[in-house]
PDB file of N, CA and C in Angstrom:
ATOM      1  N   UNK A   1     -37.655  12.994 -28.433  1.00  0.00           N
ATOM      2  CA  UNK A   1     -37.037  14.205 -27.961  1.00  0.00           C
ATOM      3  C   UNK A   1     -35.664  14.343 -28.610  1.00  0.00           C
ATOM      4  N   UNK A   2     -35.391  15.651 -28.730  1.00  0.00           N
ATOM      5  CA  UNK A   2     -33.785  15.715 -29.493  1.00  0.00           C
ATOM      6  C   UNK A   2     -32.942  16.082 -28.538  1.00  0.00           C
ATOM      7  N   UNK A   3     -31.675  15.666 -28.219  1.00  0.00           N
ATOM      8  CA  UNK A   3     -31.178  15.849 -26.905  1.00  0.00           C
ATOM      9  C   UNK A   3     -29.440  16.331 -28.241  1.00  0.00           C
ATOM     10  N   UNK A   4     -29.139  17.446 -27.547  1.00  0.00           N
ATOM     11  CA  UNK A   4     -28.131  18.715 -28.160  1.00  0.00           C
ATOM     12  C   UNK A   4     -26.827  18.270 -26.829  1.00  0.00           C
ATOM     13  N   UNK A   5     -25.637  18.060 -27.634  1.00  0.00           N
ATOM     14  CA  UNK A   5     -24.298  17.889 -26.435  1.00  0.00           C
ATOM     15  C   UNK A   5     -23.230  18.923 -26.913  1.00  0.00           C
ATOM     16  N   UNK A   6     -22.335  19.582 -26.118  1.00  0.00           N
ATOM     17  CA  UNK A   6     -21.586  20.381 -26.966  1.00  0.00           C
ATOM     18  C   UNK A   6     -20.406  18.381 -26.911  1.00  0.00           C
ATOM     19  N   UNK A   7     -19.065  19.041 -28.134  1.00  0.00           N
ATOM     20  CA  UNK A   7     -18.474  18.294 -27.883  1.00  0.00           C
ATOM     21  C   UNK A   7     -17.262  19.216 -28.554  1.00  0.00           C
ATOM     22  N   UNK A   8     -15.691  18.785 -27.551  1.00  0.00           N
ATOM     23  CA  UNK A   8     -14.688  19.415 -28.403  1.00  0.00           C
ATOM     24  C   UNK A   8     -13.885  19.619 -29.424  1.00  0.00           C
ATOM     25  N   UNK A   9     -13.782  19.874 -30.246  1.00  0.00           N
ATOM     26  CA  UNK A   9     -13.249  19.884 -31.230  1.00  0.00           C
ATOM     27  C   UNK A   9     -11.983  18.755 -31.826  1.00  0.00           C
ATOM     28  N   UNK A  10     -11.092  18.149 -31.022  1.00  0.00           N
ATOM     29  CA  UNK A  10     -10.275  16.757 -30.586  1.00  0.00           C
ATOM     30  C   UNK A  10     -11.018  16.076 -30.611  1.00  0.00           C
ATOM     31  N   UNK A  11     -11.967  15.896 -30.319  1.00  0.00           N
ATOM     32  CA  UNK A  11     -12.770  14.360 -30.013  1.00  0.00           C
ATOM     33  C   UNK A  11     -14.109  14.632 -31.153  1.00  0.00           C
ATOM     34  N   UNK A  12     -14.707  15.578 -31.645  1.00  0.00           N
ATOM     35  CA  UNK A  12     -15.539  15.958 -32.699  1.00  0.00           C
ATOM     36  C   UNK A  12     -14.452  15.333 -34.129  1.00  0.00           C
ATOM     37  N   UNK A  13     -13.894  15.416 -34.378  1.00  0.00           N
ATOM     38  CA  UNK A  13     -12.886  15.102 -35.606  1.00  0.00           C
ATOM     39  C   UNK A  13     -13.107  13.817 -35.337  1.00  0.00           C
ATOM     40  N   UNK A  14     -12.459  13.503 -34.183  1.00  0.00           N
ATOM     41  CA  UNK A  14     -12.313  12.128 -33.866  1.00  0.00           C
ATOM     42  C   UNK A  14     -13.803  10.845 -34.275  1.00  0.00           C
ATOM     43  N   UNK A  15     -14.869  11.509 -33.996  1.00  0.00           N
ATOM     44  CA  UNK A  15     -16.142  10.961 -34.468  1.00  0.00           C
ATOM     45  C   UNK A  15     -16.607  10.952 -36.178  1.00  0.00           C
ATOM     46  N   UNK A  16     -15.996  12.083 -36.663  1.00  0.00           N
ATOM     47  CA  UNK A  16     -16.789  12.029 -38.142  1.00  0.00           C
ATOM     48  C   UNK A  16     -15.446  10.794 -38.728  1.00  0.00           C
ATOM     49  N   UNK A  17     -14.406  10.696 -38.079  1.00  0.00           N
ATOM     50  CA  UNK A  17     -13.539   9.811 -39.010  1.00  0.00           C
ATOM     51  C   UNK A  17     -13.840   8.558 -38.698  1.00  0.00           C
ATOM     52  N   UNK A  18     -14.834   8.041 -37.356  1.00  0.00           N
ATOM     53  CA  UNK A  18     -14.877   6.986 -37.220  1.00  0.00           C
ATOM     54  C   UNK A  18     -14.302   6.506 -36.336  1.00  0.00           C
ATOM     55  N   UNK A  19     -13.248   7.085 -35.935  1.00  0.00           N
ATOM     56  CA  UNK A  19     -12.374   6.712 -34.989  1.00  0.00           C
ATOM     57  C   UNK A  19     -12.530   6.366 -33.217  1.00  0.00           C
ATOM     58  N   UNK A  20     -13.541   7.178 -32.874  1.00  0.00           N
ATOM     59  CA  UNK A  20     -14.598   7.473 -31.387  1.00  0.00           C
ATOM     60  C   UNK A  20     -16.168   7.498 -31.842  1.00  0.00           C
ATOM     61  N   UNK A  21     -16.622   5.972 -31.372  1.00  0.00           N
ATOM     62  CA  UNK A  21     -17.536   6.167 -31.491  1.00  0.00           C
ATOM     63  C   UNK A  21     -18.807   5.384 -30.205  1.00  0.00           C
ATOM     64  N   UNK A  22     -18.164   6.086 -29.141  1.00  0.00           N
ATOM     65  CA  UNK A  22     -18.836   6.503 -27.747  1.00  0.00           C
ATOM     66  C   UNK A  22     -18.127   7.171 -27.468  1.00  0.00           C
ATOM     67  N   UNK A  23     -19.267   7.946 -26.292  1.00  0.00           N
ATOM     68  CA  UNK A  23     -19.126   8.919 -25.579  1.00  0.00           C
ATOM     69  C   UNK A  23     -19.676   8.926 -24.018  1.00  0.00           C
ATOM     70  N   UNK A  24     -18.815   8.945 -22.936  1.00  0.00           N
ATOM     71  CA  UNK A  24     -19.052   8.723 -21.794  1.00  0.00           C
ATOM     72  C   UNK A  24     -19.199  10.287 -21.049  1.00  0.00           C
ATOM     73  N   UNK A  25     -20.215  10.223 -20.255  1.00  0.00           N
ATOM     74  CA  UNK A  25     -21.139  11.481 -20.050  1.00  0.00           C
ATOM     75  C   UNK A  25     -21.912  11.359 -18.104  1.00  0.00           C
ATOM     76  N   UNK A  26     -21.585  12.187 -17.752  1.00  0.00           N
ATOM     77  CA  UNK A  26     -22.603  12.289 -16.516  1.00  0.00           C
ATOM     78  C   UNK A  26     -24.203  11.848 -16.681  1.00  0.00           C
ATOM     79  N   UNK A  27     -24.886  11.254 -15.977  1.00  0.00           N
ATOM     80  CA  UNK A  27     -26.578  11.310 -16.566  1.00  0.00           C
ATOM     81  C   UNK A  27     -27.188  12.193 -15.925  1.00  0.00           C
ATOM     82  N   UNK A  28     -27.067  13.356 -16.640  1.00  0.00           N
ATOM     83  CA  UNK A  28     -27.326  14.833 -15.321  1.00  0.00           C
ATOM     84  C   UNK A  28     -28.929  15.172 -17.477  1.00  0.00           C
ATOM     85  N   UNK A  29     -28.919  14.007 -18.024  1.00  0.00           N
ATOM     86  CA  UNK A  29     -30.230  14.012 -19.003  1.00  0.00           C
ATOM     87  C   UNK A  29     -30.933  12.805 -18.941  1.00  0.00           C
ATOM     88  N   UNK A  30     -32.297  12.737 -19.533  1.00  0.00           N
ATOM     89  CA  UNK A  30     -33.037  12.070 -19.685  1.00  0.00           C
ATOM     90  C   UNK A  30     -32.788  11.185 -20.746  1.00  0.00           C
ATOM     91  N   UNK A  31     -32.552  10.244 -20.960  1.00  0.00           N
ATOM     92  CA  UNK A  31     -32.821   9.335 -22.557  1.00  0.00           C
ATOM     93  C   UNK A  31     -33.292   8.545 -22.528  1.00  0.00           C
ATOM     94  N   UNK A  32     -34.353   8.328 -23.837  1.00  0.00           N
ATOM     95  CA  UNK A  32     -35.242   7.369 -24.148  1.00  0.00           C
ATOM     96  C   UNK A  32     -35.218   6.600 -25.412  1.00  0.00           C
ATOM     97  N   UNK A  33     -35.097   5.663 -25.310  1.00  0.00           N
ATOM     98  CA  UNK A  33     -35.628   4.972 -26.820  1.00  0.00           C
ATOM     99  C   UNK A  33     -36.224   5.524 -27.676  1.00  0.00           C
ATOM    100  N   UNK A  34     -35.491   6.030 -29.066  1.00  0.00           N
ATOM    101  CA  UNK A  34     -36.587   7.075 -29.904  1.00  0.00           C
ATOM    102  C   UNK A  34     -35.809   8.384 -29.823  1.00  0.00           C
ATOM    103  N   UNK A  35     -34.912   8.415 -28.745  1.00  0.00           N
ATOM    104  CA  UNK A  35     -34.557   9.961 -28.707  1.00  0.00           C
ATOM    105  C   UNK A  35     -33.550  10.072 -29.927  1.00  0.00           C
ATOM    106  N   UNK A  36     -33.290  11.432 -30.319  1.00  0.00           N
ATOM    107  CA  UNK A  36     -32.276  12.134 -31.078  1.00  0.00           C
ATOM    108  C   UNK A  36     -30.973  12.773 -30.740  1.00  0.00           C
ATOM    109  N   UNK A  37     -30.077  11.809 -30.568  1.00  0.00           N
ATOM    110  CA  UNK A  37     -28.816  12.594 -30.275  1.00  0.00           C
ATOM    111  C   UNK A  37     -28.242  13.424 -31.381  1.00  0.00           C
ATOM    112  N   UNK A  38     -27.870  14.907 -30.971  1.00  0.00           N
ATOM    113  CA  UNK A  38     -27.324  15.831 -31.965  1.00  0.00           C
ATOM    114  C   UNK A  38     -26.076  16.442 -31.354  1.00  0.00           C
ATOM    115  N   UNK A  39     -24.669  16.124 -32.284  1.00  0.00           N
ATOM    116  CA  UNK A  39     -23.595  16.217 -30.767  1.00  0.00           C
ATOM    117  C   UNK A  39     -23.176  17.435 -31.884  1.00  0.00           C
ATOM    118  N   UNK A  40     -22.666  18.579 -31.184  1.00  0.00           N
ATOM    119  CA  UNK A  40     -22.307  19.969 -31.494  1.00  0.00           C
ATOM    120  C   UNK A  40     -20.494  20.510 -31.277  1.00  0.00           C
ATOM    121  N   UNK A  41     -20.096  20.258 -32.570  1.00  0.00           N
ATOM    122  CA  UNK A  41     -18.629  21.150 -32.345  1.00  0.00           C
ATOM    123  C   UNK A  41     -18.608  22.251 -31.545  1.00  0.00           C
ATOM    124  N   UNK A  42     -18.268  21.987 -30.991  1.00  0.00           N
ATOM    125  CA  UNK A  42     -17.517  23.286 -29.442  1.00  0.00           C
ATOM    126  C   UNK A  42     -15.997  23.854 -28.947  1.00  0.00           C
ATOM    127  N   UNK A  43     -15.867  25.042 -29.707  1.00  0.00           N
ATOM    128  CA  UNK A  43     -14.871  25.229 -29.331  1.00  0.00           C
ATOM    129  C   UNK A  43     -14.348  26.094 -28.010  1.00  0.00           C
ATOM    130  N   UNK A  44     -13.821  25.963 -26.849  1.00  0.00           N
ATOM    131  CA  UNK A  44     -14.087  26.830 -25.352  1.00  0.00           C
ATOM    132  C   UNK A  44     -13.351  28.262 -26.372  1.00  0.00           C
ATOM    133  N   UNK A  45     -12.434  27.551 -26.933  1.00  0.00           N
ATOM    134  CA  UNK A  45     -11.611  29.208 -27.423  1.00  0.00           C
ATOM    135  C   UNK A  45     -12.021  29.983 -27.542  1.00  0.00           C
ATOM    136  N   UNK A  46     -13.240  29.807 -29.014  1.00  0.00           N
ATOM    137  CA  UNK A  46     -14.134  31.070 -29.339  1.00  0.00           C
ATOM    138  C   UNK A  46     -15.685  31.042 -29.568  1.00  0.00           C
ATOM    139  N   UNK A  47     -16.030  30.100 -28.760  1.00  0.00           N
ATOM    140  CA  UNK A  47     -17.510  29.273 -28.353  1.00  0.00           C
ATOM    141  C   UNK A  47     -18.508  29.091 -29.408  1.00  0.00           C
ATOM    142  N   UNK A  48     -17.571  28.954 -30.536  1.00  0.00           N
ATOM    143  CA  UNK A  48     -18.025  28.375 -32.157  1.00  0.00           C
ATOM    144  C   UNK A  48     -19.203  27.121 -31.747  1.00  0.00           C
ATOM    145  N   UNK A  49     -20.419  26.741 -32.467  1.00  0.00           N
ATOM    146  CA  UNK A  49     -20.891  25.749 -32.268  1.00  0.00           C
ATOM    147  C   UNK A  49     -20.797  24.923 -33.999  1.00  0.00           C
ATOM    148  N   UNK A  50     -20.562  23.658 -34.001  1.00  0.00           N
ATOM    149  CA  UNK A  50     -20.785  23.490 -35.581  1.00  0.00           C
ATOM    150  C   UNK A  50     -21.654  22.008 -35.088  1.00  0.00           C
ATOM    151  N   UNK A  51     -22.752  21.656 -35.801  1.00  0.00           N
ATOM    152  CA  UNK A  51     -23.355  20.829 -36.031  1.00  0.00           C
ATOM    153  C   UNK A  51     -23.109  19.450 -36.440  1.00  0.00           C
ATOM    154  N   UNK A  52     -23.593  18.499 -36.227  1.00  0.00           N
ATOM    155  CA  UNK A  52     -23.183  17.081 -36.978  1.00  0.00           C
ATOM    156  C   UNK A  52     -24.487  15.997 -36.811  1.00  0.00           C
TER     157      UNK A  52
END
């Protein structure tokens, strides 16, 4: 299954440099062994989504 997170833009930077690499989250999802995490630039400002 592919499981989609928004994430903010501060802490999105923060992941492609390496710098954060967890993410602590409510378990309000399912995850399984096998699944696909796809975490999504989110900005609240102008509800931009960018991919990663």
């Amino acid at each position: 299954m592919k499981i989609e997170k928004k994430v903010w833009p501060r802490y999105f930077q923060k992941i492609l440099e390496g710098k954060k690499n967890f993410e602590l989250r409510l378990a309000n999802f399912a995850c399984r062994e096998g699944d696909i995490l796809v975490l999504r630039e989110w900005n609240p400002d102008n509800s931009v989504l960018e991919s990663f």
